[in-house]
Protein backbone atom coordinates (compact mmCIF):
# COMPACT_ATOMS: atom_id res chain seq x y z
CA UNK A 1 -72.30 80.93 -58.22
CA UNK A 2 -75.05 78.37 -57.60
CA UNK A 3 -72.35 75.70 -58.60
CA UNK A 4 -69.40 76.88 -56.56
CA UNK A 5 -71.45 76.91 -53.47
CA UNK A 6 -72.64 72.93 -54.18
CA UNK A 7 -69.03 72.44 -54.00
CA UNK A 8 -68.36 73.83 -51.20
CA UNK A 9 -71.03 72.00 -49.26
CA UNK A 10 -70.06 68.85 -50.58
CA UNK A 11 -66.18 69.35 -49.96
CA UNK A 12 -67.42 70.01 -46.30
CA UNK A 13 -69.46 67.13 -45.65
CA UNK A 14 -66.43 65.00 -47.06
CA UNK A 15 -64.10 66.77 -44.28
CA UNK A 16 -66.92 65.63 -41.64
CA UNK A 17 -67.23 62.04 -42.46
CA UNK A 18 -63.14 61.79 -42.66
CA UNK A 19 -62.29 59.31 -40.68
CA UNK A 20 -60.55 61.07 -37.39
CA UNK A 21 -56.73 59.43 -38.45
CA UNK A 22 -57.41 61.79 -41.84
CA UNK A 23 -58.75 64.99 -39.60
CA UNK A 24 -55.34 65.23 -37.64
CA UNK A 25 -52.53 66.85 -38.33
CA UNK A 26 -49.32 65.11 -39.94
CA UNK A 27 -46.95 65.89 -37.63
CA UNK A 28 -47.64 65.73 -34.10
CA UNK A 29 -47.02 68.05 -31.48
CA UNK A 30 -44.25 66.03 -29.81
CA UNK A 31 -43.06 66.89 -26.07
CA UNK A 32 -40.56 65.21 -24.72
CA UNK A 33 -38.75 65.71 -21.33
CA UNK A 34 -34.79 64.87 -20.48
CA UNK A 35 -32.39 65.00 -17.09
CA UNK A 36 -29.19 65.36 -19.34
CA UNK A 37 -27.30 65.07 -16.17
CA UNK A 38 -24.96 67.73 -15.76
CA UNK A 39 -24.38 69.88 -18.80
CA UNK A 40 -21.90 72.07 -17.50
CA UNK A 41 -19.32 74.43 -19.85
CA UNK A 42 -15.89 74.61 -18.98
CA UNK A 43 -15.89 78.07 -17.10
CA UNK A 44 -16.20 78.75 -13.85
CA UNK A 45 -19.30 80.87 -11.57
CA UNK A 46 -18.06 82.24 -8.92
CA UNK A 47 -21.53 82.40 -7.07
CA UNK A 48 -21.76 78.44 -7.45
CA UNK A 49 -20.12 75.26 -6.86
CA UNK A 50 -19.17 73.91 -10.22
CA UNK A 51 -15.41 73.24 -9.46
CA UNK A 52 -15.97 70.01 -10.57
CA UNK A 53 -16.56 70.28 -14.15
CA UNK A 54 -13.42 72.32 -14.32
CA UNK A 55 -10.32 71.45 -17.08
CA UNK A 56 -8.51 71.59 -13.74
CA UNK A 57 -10.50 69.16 -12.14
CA UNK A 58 -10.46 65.97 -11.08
CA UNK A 59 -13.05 64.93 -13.86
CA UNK A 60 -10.59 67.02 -16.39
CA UNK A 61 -13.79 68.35 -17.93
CA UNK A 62 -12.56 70.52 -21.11
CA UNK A 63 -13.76 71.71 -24.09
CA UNK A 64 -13.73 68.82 -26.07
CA UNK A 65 -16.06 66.55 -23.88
CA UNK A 66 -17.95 69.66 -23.56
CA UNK A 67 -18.73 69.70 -27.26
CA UNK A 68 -19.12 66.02 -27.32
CA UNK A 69 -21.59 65.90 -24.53
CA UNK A 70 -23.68 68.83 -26.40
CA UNK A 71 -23.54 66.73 -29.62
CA UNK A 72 -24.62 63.35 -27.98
CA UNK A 73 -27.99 65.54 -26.78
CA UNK A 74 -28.54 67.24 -29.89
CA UNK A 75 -28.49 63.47 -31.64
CA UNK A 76 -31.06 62.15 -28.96
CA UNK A 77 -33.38 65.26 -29.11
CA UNK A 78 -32.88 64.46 -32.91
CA UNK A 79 -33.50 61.18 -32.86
CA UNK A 80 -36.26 61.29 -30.85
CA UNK A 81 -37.79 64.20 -32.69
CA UNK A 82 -37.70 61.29 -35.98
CA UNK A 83 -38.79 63.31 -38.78
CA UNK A 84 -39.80 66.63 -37.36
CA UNK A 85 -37.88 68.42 -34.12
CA UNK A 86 -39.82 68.09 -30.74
CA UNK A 87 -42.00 71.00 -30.60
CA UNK A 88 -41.07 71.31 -27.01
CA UNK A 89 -38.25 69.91 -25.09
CA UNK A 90 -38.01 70.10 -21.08
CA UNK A 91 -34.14 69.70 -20.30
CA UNK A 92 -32.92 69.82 -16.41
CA UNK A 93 -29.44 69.66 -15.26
CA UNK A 94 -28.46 72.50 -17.36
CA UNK A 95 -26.34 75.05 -15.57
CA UNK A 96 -26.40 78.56 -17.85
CA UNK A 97 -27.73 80.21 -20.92
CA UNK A 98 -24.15 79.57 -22.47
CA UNK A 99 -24.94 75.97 -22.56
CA UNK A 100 -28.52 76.47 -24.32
CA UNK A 101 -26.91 78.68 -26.58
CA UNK A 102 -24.43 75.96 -27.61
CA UNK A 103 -26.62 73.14 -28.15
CA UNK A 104 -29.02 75.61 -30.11
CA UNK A 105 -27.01 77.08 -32.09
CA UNK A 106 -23.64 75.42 -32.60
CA UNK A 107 -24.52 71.69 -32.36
CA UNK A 108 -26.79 69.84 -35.31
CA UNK A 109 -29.56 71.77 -33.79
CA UNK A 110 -28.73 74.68 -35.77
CA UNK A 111 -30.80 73.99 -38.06
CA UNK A 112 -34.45 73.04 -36.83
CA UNK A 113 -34.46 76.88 -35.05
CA UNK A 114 -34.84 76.26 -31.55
CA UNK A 115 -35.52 79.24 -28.87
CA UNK A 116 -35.18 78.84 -25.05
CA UNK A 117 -36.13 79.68 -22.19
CA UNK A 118 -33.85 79.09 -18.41
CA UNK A 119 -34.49 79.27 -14.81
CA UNK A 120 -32.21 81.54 -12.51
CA UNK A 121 -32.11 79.03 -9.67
CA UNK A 122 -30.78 79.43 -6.26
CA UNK A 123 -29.16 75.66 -6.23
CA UNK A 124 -25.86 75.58 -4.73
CA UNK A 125 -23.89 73.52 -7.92
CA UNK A 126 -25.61 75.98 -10.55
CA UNK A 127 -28.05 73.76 -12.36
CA UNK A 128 -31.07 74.69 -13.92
CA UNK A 129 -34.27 74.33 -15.81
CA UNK A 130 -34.47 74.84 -19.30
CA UNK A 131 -37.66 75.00 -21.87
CA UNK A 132 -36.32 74.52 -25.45
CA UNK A 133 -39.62 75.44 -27.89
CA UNK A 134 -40.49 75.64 -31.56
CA UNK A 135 -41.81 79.06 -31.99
CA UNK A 136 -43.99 78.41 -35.01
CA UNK A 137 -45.71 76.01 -33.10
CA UNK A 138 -45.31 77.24 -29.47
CA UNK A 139 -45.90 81.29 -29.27
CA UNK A 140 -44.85 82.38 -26.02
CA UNK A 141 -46.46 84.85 -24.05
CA UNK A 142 -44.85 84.61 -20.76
CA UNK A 143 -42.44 82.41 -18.31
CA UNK A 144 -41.47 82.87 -15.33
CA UNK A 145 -39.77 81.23 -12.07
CA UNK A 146 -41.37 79.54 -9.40
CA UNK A 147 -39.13 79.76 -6.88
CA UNK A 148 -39.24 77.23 -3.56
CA UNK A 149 -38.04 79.02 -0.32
CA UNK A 150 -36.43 77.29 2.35
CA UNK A 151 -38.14 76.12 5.55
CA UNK A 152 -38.16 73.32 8.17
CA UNK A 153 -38.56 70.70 4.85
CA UNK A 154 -36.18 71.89 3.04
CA UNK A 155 -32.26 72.95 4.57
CA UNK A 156 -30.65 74.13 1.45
CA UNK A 157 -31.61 75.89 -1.88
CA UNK A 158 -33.51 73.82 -4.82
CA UNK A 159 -34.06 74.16 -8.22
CA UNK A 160 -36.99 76.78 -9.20
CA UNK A 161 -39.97 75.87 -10.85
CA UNK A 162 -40.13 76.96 -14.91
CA UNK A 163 -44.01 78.13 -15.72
CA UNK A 164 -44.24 78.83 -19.87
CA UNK A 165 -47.86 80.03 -21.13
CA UNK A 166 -48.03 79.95 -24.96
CA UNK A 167 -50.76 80.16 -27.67
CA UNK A 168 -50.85 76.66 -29.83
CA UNK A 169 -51.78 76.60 -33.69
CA UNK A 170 -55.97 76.58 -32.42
CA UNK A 171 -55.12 79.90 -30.41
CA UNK A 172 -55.87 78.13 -27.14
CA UNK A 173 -53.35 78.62 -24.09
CA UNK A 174 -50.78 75.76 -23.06
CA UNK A 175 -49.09 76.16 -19.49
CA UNK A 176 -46.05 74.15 -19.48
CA UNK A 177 -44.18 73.17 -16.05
CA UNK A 178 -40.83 72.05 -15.71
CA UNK A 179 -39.87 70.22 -12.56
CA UNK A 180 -36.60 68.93 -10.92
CA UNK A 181 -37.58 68.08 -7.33
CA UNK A 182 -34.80 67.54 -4.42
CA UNK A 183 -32.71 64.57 -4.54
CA UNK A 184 -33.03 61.09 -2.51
CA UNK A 185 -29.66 61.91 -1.29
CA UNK A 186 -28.93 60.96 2.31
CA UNK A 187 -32.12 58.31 1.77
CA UNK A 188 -35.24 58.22 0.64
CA UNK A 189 -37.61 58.45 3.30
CA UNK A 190 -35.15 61.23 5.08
CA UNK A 191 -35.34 63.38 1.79
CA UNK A 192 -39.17 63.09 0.89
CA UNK A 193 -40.43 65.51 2.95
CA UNK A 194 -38.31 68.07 0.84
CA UNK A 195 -39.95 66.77 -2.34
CA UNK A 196 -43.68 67.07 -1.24
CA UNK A 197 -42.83 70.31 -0.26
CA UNK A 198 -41.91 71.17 -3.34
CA UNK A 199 -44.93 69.37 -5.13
CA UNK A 200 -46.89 71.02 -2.80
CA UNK A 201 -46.30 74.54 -4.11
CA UNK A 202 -46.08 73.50 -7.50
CA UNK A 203 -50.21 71.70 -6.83
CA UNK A 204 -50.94 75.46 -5.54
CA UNK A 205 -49.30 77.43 -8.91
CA UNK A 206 -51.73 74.40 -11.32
CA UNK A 207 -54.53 74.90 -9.29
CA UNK A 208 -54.29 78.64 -9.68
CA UNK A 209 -53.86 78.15 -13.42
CA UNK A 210 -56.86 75.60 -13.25
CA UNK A 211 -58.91 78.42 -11.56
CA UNK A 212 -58.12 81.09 -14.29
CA UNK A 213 -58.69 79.44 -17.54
CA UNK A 214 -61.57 78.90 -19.19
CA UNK A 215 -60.27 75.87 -20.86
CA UNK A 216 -57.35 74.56 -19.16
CA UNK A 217 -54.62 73.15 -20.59
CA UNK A 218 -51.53 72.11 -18.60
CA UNK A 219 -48.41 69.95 -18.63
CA UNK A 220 -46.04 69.01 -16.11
CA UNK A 221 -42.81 67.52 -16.83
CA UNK A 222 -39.76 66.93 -15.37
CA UNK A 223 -37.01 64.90 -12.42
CA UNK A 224 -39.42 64.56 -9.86
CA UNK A 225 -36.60 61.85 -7.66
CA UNK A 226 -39.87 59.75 -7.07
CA UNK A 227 -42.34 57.02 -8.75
CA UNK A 228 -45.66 57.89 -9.42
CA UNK A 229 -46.75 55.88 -6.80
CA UNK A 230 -44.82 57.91 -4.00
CA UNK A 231 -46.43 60.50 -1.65
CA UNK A 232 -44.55 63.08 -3.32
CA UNK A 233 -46.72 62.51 -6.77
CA UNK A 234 -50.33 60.63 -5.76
CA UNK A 235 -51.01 62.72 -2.76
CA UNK A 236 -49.16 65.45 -2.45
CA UNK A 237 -49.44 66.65 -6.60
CA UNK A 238 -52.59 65.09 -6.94
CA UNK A 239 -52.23 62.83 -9.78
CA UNK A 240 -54.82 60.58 -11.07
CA UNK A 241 -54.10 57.48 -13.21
CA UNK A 242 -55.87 57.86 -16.55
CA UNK A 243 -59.05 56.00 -16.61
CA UNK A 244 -62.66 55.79 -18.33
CA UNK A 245 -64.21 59.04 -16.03
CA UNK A 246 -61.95 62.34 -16.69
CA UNK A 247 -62.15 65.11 -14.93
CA UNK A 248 -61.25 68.53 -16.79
CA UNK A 249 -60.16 70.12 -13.11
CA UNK A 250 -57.31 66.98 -12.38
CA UNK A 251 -54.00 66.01 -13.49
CA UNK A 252 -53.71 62.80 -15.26
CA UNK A 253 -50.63 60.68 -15.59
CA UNK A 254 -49.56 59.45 -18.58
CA UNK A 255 -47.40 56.96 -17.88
CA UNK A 256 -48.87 55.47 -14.45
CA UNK A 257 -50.93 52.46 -16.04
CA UNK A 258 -47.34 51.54 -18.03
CA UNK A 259 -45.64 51.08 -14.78
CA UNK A 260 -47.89 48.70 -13.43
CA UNK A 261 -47.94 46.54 -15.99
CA UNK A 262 -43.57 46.01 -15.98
CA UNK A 263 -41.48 46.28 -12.58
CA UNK A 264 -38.32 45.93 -15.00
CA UNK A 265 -39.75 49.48 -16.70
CA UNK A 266 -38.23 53.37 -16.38
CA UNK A 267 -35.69 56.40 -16.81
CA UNK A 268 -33.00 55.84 -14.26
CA UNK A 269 -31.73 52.79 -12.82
CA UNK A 270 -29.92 52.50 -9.32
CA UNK A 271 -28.52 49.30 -8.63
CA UNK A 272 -30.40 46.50 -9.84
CA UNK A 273 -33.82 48.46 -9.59
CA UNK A 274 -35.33 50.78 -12.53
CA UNK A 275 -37.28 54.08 -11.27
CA UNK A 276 -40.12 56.37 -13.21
CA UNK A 277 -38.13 59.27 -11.86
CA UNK A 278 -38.91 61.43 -15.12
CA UNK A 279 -42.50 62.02 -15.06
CA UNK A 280 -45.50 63.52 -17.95
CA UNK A 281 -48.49 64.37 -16.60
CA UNK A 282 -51.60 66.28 -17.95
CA UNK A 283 -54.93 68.41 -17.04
CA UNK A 284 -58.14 66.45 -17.77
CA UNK A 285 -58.98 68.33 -21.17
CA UNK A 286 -55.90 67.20 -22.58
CA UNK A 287 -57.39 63.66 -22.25
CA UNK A 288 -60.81 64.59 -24.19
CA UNK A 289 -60.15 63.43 -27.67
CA UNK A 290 -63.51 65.53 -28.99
CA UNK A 291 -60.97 68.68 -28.26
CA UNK A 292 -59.08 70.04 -30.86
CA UNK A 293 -55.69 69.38 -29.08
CA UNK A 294 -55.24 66.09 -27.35
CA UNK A 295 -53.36 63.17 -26.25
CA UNK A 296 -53.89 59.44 -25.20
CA UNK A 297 -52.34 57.42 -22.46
CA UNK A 298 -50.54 55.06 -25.48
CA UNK A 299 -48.85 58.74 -27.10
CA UNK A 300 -46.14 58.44 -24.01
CA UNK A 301 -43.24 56.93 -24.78
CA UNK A 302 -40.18 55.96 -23.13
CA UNK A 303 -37.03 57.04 -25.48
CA UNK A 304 -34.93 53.37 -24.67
CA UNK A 305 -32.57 53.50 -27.83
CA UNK A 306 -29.98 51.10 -27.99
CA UNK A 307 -27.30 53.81 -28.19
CA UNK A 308 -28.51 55.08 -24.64
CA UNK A 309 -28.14 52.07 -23.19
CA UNK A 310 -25.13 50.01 -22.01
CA UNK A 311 -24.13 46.40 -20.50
CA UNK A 312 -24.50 46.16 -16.62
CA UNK A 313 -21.64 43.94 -15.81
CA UNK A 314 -22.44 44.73 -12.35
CA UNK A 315 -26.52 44.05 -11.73
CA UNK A 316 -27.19 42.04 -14.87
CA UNK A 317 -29.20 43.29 -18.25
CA UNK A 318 -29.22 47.12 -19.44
CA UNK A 319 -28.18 50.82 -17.97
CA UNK A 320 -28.50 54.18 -19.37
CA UNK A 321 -25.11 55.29 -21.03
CA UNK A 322 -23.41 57.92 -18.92
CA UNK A 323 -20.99 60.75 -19.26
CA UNK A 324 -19.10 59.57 -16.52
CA UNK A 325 -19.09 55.86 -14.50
CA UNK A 326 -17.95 57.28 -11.37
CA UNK A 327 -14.52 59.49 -12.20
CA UNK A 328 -14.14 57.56 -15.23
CA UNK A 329 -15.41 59.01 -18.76
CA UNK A 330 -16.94 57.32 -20.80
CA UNK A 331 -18.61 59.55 -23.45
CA UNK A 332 -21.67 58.68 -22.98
CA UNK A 333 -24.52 60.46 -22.72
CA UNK A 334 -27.06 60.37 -19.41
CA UNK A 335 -27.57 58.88 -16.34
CA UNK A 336 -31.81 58.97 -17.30
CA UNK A 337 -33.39 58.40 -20.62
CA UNK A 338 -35.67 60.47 -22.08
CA UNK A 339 -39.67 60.63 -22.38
CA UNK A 340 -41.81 62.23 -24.74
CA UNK A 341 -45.41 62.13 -26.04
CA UNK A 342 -47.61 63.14 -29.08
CA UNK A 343 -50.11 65.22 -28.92
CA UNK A 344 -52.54 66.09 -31.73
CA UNK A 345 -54.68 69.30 -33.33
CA UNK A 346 -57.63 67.94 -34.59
CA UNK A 347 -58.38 70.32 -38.35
């Protein structure tokens, strides 16, 4: 007995002084974020205007580029997964269950056993916000919609807000929010009073979580139609760049200090010009790398694969590969590229 318990100690002291590479886990806990940019089915809602991705249609959207479109995203989320699925993938632009249910279950998904979880939004063309999640890695407790009613800021119905609370692998709470803020259409100083109204209510619903946990964790995805740099995100949300001094109360960006360092850098591309419009951010404790789940500023990654990426005989150099160039299909696969980042349990 005397023997087994010198063993013990020592096998314990060797798990102290492992270096903190041999403490974490093997696979990370990889979230990644995607606008898939209109993932419609072929049938019509007669509560919304979808008439355009119709067989009837002008864009002659049918089954077959249906299931195309659903296989190019199951290869990215695939491909960006590497060797293990995402354990949680934020998808907007998805207009029904029906959709999910595809991609989840009848694409090459199939097999890595993906649940979800869908917004029931008021927007006028249908689309939602979707939370795909590993459930052996991601228990969920609860979701619900945050839902943005109209006022002076905002003329016509937006996307609602997805909130996800789940218990993680150290039995500690993750909130996850999943954002798709108003358009810049009709400009983008006319339309950003609609976004920082929306960023507004969605600084109230994380401060409230902020308030109520004991040890917050939080992260905010999504299409936020701005740069991290615009009102919408720095003053409005509240967003800090990451730096030496964190603060457990504040959202962090993750990708802020990448921007700054490349002009020619992000997820959508209009015109000539690239835009951070798909956005990661994080509470403080996430940052704390003594915690026992944890990222760094260097885990967020922008998903730029060649095969999402086309010539721009137009503006010069590279643009994400669409499912449609204007009326004309293409097979592609978005007009925005994906981001994701690791996080870590520490054993």
């Amino acid at each position: 007995m005397r023997y087994n318990k010198k063993i013990i100690i020592l096998f314990i002291v060797h798990l102290i002084t492992l270096p903190l590479s041999s403490q974490l886990n093997t696979h990370p806990f990889r979230v990644m974020f995607w606008n898939v940019e209109n993932l419609f089915d072929i049938q019509h809602d007669t509560l919304k205007n979808d008439y355009e991705f119709l067989p009837q249609s002008i864009r002659h959207w049918n089954y077959t580029k249906y299931k195309k479109k659903i296989n190019n995203i199951a290869r990215v989320i695939a491909a960006v997964g590497q060797n293990a699925p995402p354990s949680l993938v934020g998808l907007c632009e998805v207009e029904n269950e029906y959709t999910l249910e595809t991609l989840t279950r009848f694409s090459p998904l199939k097999e890595m056993g993906y649940r979800y979880i869908i917004t029931q939004s008021p927007d006028e063309r249908g689309i939602d916000i979707a939370l795909m999640y590993q459930r052996d890695q991601f228990k969920l407790l609860s979701h619900r919609d945050i839902v943005i009613p109209l006022n002076k800021h905002l003329h016509k119905p937006t996307r609602n807000i997805l909130h996800a609370s789940g218990l993680l692998h150290t039995r500690d709470t993750l909130d996850i929010f999943v954002v798709h803020t108003p358009s810049r259409s009709g400009g983008q100083k006319e339309s950003e009073t609609a976004r920082i109204y929306v960023t507004t209510i969605l600084k109230t619903q994380i401060d409230s979580i902020i308030n109520q946990r004991f040890h917050p964790q939080i992260i905010v995805m999504g299409d936020f139609n701005d740069n991290p740099n615009n009102a919408s995100i720095k003053k409005s949300l509240g967003v800090h760049p990451i730096s030496l001094s964190i603060d457990p109360q504040k959202l962090y960006h993750l990708f802020m200090n990448q921007t700054r360092k490349s002009n020619n850098r992000g997820s959508y591309k209009y015109k000539a010009h690239w835009y951070l419009f798909d956005q990661m951010m994080v509470s403080g404790n996430l940052l704390n790398t003594s915690n026992r789940f944890f990222t760094e500023a260097t885990q967020a990654k922008l998903a730029n694969f060649d095969f999402l990426l086309t010539e721009d005989l137009k503006y010069g150099g590279k643009q994400p590969y669409r499912t449609y160039h204007g009326m004309k299909y293409q097979g592609g696969f978005s007009d925005h590229l994906p981001i994701y980042t690791d996080f870590h349990f520490k054993y």
